[in-house]
Protein backbone atom coordinates (compact mmCIF):
# COMPACT_ATOMS: atom_id res chain seq x y z
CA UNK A 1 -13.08 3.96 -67.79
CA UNK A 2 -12.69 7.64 -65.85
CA UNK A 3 -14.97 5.94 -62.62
CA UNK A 4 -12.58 2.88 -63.11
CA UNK A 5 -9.46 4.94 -62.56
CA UNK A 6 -11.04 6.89 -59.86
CA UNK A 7 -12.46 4.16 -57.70
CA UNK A 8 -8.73 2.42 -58.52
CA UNK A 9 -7.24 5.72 -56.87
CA UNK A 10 -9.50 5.94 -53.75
CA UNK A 11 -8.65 2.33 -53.18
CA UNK A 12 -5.12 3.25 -53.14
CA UNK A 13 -5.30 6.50 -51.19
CA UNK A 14 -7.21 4.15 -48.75
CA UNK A 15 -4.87 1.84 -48.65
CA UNK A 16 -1.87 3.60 -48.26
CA UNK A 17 -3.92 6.46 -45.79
CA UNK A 18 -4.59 2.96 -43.72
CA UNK A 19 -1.31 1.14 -43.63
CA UNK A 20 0.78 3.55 -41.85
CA UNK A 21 2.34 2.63 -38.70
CA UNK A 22 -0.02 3.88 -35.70
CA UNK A 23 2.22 5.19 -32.48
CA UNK A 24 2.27 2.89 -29.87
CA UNK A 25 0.56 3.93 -26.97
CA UNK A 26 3.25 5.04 -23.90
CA UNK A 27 3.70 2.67 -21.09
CA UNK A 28 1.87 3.71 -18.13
CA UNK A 29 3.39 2.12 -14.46
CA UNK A 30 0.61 0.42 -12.13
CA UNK A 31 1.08 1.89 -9.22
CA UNK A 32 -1.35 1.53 -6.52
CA UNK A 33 -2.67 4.52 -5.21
CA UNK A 34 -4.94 6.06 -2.02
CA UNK A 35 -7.96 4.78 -2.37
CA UNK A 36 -11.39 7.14 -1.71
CA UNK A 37 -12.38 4.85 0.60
CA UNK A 38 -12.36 6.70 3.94
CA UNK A 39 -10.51 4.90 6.60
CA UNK A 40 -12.03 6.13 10.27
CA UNK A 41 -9.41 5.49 13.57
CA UNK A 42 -11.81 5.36 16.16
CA UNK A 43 -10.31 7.21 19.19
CA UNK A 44 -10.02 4.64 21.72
CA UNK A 45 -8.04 2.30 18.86
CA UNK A 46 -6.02 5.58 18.46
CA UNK A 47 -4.91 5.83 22.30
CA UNK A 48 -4.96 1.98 22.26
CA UNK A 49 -1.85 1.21 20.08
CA UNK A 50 1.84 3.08 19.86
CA UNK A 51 3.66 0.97 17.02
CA UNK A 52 3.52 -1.90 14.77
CA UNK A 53 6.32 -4.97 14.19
CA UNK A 54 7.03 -5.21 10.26
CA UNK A 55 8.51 -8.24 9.02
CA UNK A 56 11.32 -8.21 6.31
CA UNK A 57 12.30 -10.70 4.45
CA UNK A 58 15.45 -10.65 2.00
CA UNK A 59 15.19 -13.28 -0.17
CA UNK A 60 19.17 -12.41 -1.72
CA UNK A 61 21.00 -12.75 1.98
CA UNK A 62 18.16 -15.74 2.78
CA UNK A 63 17.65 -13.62 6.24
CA UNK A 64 14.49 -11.81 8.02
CA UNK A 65 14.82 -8.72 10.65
CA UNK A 66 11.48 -7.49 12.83
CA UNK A 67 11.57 -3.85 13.07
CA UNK A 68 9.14 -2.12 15.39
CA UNK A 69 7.68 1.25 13.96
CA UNK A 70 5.71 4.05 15.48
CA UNK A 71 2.30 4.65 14.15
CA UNK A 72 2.80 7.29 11.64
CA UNK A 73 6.65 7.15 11.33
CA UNK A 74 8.52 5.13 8.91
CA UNK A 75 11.82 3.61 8.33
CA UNK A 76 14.41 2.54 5.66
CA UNK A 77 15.23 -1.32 5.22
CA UNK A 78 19.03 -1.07 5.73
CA UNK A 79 21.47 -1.35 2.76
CA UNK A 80 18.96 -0.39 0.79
CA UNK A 81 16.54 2.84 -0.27
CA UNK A 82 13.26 1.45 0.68
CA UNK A 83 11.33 3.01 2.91
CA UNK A 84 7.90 1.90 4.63
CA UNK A 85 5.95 4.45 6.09
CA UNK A 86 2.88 3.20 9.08
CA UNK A 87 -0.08 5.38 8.56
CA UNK A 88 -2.94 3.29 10.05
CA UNK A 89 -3.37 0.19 12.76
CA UNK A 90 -6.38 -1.49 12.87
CA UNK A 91 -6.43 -4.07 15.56
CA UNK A 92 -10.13 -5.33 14.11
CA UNK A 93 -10.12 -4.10 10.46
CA UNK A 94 -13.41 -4.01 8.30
CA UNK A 95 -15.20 -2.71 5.73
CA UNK A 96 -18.78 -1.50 6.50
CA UNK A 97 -21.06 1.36 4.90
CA UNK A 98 -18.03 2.32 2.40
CA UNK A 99 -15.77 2.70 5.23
CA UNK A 100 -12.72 1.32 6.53
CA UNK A 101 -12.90 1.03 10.77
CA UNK A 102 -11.87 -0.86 13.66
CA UNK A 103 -14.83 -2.36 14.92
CA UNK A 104 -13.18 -1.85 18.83
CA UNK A 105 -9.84 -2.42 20.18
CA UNK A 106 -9.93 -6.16 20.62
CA UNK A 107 -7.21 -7.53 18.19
CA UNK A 108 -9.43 -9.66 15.60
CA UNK A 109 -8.22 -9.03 12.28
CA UNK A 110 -4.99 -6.46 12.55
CA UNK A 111 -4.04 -4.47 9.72
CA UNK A 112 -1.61 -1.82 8.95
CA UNK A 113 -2.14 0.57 6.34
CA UNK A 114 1.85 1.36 4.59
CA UNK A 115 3.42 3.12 2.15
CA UNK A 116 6.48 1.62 0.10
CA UNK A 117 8.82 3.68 -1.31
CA UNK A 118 12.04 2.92 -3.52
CA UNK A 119 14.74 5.97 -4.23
CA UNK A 120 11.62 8.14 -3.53
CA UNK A 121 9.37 6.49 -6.40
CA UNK A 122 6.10 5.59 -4.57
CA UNK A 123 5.31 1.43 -5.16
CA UNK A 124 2.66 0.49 -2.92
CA UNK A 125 -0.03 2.00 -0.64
CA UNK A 126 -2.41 -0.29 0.61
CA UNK A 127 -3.17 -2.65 3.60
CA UNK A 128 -0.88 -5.57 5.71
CA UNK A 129 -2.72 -8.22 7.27
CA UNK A 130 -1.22 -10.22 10.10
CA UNK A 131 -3.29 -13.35 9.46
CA UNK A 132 -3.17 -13.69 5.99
CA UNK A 133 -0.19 -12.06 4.55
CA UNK A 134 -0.91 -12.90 0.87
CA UNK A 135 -3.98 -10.89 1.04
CA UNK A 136 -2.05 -7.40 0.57
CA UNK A 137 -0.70 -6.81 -3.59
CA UNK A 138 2.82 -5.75 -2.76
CA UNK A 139 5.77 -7.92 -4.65
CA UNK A 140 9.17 -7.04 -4.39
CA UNK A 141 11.95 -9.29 -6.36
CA UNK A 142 14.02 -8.47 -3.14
CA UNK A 143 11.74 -8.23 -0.07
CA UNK A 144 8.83 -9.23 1.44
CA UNK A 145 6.85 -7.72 4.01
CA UNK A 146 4.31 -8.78 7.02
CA UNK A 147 2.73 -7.23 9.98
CA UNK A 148 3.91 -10.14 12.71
CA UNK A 149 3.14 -7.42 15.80
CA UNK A 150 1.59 -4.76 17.47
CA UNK A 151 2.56 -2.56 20.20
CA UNK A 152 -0.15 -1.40 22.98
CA UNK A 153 0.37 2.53 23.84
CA UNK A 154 1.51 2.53 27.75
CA UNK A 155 -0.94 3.15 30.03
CA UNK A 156 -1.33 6.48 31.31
CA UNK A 157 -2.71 6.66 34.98
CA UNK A 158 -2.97 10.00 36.61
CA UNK A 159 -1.87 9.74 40.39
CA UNK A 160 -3.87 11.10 42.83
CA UNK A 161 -3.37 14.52 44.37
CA UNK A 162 -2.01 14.77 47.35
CA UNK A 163 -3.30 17.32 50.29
CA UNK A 164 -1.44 18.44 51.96
């Protein structure tokens, strides 16, 4: 009778022990972040290219504006606090040996590497492709965003000296 009453009050230490509430676990915000893939800017595609043209879309005033950026600048979408920083053009992005690279300066497959920022709160860093602009993983309820241009760097030609 004494192992009945024992074994009866394990059971019910288990069972209590068992059912109380576990914590839920916090909510963690996806936010993508650099990558440690190495992105290489071969010089010529560095002195090749001065800005890119970002497309925004505002799906609540049904408009779109073009607004053309220097290559490692960024600027605010007006009326609002979202800024898009240009860190990277690749006029012929690919992948290749675990590296990110322009494979020349021909424009093949251009991409523009951004950061999106709302009130200061980082929500996207990743890639814009101009041919297939549902390729990159950035939703906004409010905007949308493409790379529809490119801007060459002026051409710098040195002017022979004069004798004189």
């Amino acid at each position: 009778m004494n192992k009945l009453i024992i074994g009866f009050s394990l059971f019910l230490i288990l069972l209590l022990g068992c059912s109380q509430q576990e914590e839920s676990a916090p909510v963690v915000e996806k936010v993508q972040t650099q990558n440690t893939i190495q992105v290489v800017v071969p010089d010529e595609v560095k002195a090749g290219w001065s800005a890119v043209k970002i497309t925004v879309g505002d799906q609540e005033a049904d408009s779109s504006a073009v607004y053309t950026v220097a290559i490692g600048s960024s600027f605010v979408i007006p009326g609002s606090k979202m800024k898009i920083g240009i860190e990277t053009f690749l006029p012929n992005f690919i992948m290749s040996d675990g590296k990110i690279i322009s494979r020349g300066k021909g424009v093949e497959n251009p991409a523009v590497q951004v950061v999106i920022s709302d009130n200061g709160k980082q929500l996207y860093y990743g890639w814009l492709f101009a041919q297939s602009s549902k390729t990159h993983h950035f939703s906004h309820p409010r905007y949308s965003l493409s790379l529809s241009g490119f801007v060459e760097a002026p051409k710098v030609v040195k002017a022979p000296v004069e004798k004189g």
